[in-house]
C-alpha atoms as a PDB file:
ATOM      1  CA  UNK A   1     157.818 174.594  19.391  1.00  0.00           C
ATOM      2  CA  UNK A   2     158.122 170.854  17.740  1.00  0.00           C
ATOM      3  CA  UNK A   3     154.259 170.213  16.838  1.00  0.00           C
ATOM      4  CA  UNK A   4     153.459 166.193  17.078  1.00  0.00           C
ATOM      5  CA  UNK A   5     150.736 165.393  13.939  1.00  0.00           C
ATOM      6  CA  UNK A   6     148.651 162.368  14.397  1.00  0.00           C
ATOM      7  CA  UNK A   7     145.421 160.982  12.468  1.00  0.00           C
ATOM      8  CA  UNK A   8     144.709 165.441  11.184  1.00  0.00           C
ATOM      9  CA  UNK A   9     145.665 166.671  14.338  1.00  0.00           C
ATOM     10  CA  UNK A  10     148.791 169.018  16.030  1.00  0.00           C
ATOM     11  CA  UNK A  11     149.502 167.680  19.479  1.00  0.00           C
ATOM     12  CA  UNK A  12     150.611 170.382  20.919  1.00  0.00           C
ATOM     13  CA  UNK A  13     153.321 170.114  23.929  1.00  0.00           C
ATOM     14  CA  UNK A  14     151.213 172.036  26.736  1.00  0.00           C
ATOM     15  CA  UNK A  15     153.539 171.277  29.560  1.00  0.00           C
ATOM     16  CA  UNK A  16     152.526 173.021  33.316  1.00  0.00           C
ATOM     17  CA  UNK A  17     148.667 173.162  31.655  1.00  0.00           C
ATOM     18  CA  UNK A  18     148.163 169.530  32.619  1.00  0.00           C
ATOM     19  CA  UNK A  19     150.009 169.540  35.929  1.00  0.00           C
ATOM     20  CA  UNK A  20     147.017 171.207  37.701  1.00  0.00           C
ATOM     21  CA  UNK A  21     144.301 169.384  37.058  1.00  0.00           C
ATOM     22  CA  UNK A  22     146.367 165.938  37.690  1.00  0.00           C
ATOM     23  CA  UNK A  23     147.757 166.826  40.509  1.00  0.00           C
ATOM     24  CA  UNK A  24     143.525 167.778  41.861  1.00  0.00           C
ATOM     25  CA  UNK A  25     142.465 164.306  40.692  1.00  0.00           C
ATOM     26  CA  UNK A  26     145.173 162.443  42.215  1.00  0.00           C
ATOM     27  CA  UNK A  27     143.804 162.047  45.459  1.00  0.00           C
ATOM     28  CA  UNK A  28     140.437 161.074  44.161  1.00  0.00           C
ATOM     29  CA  UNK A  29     142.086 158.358  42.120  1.00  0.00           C
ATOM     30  CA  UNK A  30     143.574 156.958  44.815  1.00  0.00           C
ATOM     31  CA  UNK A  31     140.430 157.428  47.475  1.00  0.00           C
ATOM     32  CA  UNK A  32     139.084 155.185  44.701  1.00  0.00           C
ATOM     33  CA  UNK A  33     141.461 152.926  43.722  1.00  0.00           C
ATOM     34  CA  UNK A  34     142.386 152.142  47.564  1.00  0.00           C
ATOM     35  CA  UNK A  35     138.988 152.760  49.617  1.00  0.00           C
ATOM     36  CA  UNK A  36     138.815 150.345  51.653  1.00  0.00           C
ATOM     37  CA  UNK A  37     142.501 150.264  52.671  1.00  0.00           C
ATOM     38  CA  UNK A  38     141.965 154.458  53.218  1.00  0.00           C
ATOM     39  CA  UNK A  39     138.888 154.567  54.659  1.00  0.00           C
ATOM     40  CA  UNK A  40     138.863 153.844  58.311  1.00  0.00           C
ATOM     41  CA  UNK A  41     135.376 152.773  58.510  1.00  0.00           C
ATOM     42  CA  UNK A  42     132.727 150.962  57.049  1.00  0.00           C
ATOM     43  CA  UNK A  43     130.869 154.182  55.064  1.00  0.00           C
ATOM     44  CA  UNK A  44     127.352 152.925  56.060  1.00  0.00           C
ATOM     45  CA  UNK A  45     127.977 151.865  59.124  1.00  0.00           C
ATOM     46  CA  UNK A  46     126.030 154.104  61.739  1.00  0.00           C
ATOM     47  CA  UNK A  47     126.837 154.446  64.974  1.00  0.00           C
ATOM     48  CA  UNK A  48     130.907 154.654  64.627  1.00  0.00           C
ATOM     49  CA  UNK A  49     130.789 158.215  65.989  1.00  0.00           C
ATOM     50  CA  UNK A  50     128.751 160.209  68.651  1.00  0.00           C
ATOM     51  CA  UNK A  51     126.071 161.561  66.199  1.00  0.00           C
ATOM     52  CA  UNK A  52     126.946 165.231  64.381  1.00  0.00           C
ATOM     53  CA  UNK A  53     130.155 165.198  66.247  1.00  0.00           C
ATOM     54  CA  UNK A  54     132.592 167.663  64.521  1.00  0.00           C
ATOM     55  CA  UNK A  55     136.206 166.915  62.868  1.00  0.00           C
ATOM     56  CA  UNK A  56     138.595 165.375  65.417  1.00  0.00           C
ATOM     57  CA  UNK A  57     140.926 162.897  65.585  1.00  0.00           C
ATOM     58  CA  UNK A  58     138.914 160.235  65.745  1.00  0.00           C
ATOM     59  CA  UNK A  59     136.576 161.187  62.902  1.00  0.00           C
ATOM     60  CA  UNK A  60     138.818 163.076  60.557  1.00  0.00           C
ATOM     61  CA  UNK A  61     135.907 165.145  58.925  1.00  0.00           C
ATOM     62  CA  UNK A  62     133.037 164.957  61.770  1.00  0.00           C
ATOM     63  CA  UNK A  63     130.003 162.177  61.550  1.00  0.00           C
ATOM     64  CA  UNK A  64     126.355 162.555  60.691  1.00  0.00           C
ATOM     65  CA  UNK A  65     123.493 162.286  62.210  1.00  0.00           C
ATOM     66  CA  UNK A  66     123.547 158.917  62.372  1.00  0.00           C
ATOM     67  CA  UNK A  67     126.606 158.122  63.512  1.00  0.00           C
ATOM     68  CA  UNK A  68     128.331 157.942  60.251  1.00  0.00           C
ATOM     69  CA  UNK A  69     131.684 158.676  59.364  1.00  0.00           C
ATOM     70  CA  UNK A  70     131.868 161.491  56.699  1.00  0.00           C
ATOM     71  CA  UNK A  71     135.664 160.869  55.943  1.00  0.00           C
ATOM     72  CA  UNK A  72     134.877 157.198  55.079  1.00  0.00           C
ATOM     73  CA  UNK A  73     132.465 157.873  53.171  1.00  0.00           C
ATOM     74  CA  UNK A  74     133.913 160.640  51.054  1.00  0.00           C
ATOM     75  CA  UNK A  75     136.686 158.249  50.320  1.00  0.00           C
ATOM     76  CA  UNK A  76     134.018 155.512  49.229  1.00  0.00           C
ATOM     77  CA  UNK A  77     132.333 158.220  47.316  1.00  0.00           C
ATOM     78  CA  UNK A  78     135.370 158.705  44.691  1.00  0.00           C
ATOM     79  CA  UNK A  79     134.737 155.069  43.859  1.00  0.00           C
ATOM     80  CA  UNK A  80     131.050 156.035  43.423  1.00  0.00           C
ATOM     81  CA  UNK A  81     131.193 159.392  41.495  1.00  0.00           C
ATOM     82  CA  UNK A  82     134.272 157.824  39.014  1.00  0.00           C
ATOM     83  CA  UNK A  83     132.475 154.891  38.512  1.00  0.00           C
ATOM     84  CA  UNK A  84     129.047 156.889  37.380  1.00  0.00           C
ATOM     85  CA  UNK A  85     131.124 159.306  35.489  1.00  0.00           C
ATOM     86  CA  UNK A  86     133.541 157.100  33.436  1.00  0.00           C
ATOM     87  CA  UNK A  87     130.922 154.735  32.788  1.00  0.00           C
ATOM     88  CA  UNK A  88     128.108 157.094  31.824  1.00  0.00           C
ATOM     89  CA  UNK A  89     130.719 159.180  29.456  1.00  0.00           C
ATOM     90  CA  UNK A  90     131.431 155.822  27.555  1.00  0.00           C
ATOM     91  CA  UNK A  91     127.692 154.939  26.991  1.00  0.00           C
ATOM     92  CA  UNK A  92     127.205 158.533  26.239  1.00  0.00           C
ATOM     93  CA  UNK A  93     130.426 157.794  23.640  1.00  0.00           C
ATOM     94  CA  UNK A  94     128.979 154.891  21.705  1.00  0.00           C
ATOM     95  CA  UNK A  95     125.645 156.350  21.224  1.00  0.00           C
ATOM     96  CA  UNK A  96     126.994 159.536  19.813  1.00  0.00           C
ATOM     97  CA  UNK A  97     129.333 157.992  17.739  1.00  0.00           C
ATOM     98  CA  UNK A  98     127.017 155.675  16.484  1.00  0.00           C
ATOM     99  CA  UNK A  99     124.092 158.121  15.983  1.00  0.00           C
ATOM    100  CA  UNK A 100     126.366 161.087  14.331  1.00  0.00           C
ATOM    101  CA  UNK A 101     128.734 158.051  12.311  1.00  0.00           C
ATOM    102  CA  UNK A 102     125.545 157.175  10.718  1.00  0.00           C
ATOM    103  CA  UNK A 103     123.945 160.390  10.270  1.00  0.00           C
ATOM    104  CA  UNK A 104     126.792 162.132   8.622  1.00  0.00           C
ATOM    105  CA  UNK A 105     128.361 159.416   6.453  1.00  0.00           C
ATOM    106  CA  UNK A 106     124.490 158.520   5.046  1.00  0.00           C
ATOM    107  CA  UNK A 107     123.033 161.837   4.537  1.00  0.00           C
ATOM    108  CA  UNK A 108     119.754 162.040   3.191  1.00  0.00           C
ATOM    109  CA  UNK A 109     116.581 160.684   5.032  1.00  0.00           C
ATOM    110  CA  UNK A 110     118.808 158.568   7.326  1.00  0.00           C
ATOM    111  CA  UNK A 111     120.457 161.789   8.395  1.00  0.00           C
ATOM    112  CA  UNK A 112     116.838 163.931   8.531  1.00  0.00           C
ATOM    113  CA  UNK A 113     115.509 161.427  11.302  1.00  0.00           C
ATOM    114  CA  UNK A 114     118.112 161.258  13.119  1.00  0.00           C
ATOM    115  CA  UNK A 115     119.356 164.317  13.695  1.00  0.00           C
ATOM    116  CA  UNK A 116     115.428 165.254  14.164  1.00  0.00           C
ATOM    117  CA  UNK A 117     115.149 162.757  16.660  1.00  0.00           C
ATOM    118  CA  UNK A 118     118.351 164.334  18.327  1.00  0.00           C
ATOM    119  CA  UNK A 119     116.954 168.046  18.163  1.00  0.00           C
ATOM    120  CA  UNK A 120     113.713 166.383  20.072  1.00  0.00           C
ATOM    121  CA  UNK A 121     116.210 164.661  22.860  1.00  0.00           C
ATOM    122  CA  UNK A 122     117.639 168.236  23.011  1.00  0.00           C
ATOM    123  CA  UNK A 123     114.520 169.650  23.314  1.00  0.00           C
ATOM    124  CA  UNK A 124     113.763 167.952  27.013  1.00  0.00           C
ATOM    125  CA  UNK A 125     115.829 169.235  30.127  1.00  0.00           C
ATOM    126  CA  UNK A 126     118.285 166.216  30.710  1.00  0.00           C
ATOM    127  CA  UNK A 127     117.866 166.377  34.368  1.00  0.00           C
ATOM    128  CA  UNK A 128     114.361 166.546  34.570  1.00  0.00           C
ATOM    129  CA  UNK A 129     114.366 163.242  31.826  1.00  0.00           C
ATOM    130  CA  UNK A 130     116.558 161.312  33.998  1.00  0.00           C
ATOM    131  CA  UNK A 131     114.464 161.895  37.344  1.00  0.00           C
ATOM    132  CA  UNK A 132     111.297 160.634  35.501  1.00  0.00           C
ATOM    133  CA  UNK A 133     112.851 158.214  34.030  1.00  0.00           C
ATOM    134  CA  UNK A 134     114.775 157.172  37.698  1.00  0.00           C
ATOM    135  CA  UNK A 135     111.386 157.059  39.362  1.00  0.00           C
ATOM    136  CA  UNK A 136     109.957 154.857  36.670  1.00  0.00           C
ATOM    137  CA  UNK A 137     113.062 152.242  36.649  1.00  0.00           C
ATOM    138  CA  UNK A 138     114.489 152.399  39.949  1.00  0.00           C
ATOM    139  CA  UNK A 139     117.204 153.983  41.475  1.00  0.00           C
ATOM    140  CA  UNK A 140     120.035 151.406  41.797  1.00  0.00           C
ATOM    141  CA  UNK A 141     123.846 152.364  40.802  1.00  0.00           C
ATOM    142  CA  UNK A 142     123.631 150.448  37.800  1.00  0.00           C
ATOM    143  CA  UNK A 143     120.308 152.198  36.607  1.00  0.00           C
ATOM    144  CA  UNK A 144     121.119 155.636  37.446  1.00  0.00           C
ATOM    145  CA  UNK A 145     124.392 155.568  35.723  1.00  0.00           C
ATOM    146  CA  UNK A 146     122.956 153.584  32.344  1.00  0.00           C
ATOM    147  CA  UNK A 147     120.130 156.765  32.358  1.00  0.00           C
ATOM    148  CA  UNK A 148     122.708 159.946  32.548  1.00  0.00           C
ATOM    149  CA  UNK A 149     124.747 157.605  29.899  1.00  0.00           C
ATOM    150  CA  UNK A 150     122.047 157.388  27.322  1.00  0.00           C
ATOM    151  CA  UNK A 151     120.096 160.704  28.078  1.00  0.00           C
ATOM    152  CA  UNK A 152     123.306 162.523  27.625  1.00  0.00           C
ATOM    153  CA  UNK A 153     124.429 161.444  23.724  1.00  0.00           C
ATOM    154  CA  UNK A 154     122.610 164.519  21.956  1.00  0.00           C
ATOM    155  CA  UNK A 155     125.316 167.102  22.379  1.00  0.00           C
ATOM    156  CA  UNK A 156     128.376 164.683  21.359  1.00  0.00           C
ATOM    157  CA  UNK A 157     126.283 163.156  18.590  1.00  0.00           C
ATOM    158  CA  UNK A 158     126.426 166.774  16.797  1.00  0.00           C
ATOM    159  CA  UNK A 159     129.579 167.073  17.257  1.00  0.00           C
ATOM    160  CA  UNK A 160     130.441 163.654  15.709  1.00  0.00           C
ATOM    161  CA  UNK A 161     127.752 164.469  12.769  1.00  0.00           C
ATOM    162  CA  UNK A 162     129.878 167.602  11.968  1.00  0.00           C
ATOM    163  CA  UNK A 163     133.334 165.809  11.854  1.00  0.00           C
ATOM    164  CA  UNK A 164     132.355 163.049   9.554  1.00  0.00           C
ATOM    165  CA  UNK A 165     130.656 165.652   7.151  1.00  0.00           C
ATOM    166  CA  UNK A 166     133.692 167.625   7.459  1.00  0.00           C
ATOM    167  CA  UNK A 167     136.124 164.055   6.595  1.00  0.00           C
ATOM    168  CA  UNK A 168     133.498 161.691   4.133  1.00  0.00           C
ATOM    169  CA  UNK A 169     134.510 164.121   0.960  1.00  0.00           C
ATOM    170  CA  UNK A 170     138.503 163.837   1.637  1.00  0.00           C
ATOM    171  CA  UNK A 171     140.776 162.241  -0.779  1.00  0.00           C
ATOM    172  CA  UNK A 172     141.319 159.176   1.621  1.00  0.00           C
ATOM    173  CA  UNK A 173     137.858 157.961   2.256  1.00  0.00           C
ATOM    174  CA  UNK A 174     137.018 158.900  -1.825  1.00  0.00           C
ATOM    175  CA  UNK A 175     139.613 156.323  -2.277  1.00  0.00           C
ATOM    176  CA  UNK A 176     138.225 153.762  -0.104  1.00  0.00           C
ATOM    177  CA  UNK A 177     134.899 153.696  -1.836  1.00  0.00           C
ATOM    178  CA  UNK A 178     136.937 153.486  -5.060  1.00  0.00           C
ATOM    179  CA  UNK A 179     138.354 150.570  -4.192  1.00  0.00           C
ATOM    180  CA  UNK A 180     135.297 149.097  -3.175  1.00  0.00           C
ATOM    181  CA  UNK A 181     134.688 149.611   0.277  1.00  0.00           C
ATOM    182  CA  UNK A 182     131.248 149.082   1.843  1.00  0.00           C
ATOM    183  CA  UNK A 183     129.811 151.997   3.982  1.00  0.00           C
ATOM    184  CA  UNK A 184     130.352 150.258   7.209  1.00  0.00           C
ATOM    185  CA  UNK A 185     134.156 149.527   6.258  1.00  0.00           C
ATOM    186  CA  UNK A 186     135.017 153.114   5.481  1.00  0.00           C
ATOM    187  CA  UNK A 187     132.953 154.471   8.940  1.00  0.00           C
ATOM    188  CA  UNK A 188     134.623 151.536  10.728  1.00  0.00           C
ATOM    189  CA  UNK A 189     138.197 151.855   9.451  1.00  0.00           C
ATOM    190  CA  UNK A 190     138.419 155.493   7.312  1.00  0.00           C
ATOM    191  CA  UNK A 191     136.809 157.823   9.491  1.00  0.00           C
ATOM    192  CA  UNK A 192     136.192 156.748  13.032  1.00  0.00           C
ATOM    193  CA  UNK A 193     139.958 156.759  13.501  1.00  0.00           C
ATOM    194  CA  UNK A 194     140.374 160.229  12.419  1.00  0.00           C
ATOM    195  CA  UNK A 195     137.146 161.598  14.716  1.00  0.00           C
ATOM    196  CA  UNK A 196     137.814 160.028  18.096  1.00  0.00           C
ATOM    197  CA  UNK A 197     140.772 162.482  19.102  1.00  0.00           C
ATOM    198  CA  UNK A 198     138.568 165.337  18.543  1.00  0.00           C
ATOM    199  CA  UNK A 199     136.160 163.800  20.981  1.00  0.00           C
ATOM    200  CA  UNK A 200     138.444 163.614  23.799  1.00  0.00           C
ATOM    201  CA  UNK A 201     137.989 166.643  25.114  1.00  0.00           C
ATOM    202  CA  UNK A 202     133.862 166.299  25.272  1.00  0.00           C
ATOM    203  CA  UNK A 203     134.967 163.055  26.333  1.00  0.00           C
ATOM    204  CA  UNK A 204     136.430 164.357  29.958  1.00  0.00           C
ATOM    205  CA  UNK A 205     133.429 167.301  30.536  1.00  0.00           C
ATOM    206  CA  UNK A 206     130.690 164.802  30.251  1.00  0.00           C
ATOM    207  CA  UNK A 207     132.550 162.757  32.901  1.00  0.00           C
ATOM    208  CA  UNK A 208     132.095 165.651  35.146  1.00  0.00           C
ATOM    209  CA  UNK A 209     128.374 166.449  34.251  1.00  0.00           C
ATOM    210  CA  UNK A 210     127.852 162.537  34.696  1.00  0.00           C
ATOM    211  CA  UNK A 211     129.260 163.076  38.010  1.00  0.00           C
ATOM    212  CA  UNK A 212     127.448 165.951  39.154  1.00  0.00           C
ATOM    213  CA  UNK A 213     124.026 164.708  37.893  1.00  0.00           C
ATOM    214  CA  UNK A 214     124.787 161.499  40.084  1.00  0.00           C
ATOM    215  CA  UNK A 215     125.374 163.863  42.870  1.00  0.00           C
ATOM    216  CA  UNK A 216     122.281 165.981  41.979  1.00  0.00           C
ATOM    217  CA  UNK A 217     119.895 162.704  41.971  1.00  0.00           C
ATOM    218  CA  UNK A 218     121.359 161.588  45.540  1.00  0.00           C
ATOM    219  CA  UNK A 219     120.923 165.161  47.112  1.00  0.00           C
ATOM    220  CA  UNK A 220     117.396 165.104  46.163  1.00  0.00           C
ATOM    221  CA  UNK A 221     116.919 161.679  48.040  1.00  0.00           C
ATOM    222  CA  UNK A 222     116.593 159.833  44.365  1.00  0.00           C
ATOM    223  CA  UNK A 223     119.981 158.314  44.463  1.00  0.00           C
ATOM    224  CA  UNK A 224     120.805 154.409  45.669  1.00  0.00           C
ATOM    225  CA  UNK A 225     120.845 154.129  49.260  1.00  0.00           C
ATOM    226  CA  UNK A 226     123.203 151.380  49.082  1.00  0.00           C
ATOM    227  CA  UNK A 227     126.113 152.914  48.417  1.00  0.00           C
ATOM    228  CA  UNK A 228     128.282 156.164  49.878  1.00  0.00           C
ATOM    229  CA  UNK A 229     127.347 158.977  47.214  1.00  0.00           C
ATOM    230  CA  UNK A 230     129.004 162.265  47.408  1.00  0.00           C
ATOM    231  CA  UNK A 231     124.963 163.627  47.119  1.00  0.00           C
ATOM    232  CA  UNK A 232     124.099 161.212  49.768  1.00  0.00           C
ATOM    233  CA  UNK A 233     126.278 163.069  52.175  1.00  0.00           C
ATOM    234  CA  UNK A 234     124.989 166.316  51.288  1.00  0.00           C
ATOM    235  CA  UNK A 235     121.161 164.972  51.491  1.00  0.00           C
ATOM    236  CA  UNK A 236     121.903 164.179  54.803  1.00  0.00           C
ATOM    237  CA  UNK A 237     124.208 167.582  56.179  1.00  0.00           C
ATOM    238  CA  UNK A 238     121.206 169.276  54.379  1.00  0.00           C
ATOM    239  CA  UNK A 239     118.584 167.766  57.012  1.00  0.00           C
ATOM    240  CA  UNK A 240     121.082 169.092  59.726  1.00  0.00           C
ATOM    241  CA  UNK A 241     122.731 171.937  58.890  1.00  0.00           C
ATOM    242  CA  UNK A 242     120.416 174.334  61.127  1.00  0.00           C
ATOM    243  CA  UNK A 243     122.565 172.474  63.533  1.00  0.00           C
ATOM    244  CA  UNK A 244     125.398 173.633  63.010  1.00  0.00           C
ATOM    245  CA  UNK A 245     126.451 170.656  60.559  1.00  0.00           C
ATOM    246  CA  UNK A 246     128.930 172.730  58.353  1.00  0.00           C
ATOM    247  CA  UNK A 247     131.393 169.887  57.775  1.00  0.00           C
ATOM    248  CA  UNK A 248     128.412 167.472  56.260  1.00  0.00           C
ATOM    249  CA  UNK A 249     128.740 169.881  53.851  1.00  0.00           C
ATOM    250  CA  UNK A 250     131.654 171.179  53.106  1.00  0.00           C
ATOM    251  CA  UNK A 251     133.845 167.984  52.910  1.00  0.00           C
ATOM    252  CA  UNK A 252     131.734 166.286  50.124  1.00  0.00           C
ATOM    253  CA  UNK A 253     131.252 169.844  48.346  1.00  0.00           C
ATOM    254  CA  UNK A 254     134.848 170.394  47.797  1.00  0.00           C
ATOM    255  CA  UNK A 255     135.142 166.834  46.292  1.00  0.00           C
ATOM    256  CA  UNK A 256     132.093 167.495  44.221  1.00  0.00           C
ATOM    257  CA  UNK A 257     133.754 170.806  42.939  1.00  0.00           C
ATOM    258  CA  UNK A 258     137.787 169.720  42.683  1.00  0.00           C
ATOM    259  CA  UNK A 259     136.878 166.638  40.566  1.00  0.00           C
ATOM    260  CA  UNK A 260     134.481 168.276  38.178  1.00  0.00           C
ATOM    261  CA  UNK A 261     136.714 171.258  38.086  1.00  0.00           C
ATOM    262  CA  UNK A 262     140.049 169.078  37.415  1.00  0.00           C
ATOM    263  CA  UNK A 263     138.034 166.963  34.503  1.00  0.00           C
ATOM    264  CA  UNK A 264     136.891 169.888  33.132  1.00  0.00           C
ATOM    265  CA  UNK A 265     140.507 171.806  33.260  1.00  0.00           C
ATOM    266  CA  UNK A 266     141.600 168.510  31.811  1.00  0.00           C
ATOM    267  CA  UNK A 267     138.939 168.610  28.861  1.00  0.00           C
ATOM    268  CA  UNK A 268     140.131 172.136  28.644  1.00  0.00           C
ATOM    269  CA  UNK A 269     144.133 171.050  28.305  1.00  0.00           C
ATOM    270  CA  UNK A 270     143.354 167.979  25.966  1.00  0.00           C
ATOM    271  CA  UNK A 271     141.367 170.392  23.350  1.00  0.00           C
ATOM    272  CA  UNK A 272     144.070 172.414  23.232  1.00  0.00           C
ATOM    273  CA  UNK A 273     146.790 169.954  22.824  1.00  0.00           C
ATOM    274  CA  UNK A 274     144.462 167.870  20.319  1.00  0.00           C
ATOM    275  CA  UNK A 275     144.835 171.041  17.976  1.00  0.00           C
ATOM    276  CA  UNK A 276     142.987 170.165  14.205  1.00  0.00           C
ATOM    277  CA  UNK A 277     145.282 171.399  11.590  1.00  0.00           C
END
């Protein structure tokens, strides 16, 4: 099998592997992309549907308690849960690479507090960080997503540390300071370029986890009212389920679980096919 090298690394042809997990996000993409041409109602509107009424034709996946429909609003929720989860992952990105850039290239002191001050991030339950810090700041979109983005760079930031300790001694960025190079030059331009394909694959898990802590915050009532969260729905089905509310639950559940489950087989497909020599 004909390996592809690029920038240290054997992309290996993994066919069927990536079929699955594309073919689970597709209709989340296009929930997202297309929301309010798919959705048949306004997701907060109340009132739209006799309340806790079941699946029918009218209301493709039942209403809530207040009237809501649960199909529009799992449709608007894909526009949520990618927006929190892309956009958390790339804060989440530039810290680590930033932090672990620094920290490996520099060594020395530079490298002792940071990675200290990493091991101390580590140290406090992520979750339980971004709920205080939630409360503290408010609980809009905007907020919750900027918190799981910068509470979650610890992990990646390690990982980052370890590949520029494993590149700053090569041949290529010995020449570089030869030549004159300043530090930020060869971290810029020598070894950032070689690092970032071995992130990938972190890249696409923290998506999910960025998703699912979203959903986590809105199930426990902390999550922005103003919008149709995946959690939202389940806070809700949750107050009602002693009803008989199964679909409140089960609808937004199985998006919850295909999407994180198709980013992670994803993450899964892209570290294999983003073989390091």
């Amino acid at each position: 099998m004909k390996k592809l090298s690029f920038h240290g690394f054997q992309l290996i042809p993994v066919k069927g592997r990536a079929i699955l997990p594309l073919i689970l996000l597709a209709p989340i993409i296009l929930f997202a992309v297309f929301a309010y041409q798919i959705a048949p109602y306004n997701p907060l509107q109340t009132g739209v549907g006799e309340s806790l009424s079941p699946p029918s034709s009218r209301n493709f996946m039942g209403t809530d308690q207040l009237g809501e429909d649960i199909f529009s609003q799992v449709v608007h929720g894909s526009r949520v849960a990618l927006y929190v989860g892309i956009t958390s992952s790339l804060i989440t990105v530039f810290l680590a690479l930033v932090i672990g850039t620094v920290a490996g290239y520099l060594g020395g002191m530079v490298d002792e507090v940071l990675m200290r001050f990493t091991d101390v991030v580590l140290s406090i339950p992520s979750f339980i960080l971004i709920i205080f810090i939630v409360i503290l700041f408010g609980s809009s979109i905007n907020v919750i997503t900027l918190v799981i983005g910068v509470v979650s760079w610890p992990s990646m930031a390690r990982v980052v540390r370890a590949r520029v300790l494993s590149f700053k001694e090569q041949e290529f960025v010995l020449a570089a300071k030869a030549l004159g190079a300043n530090p930020l030059n060869v971290m810029l331009f020598e070894i950032l370029p070689n690092i970032w394909l071995g992130i990938i694959p972190a890249i696409t898990l923290q998506i999910g986890n960025g998703i699912l802590t979203e959903a986590g915050l809105s199930f426990l009532g902390l999550g922005d009212p103003n919008v149709a969260s995946w959690g939202r729905i389940l806070y809700l089905a949750s107050t009602a389920i002693y009803l008989g509310c199964w679909w409140g639950v089960l609808f937004p559940g199985l998006a919850i679980i295909v999407t994180i489950i198709s980013f992670n087989l994803l993450g899964d497909v892209l570290g294999t096919s983003l073989s390091p020599k």
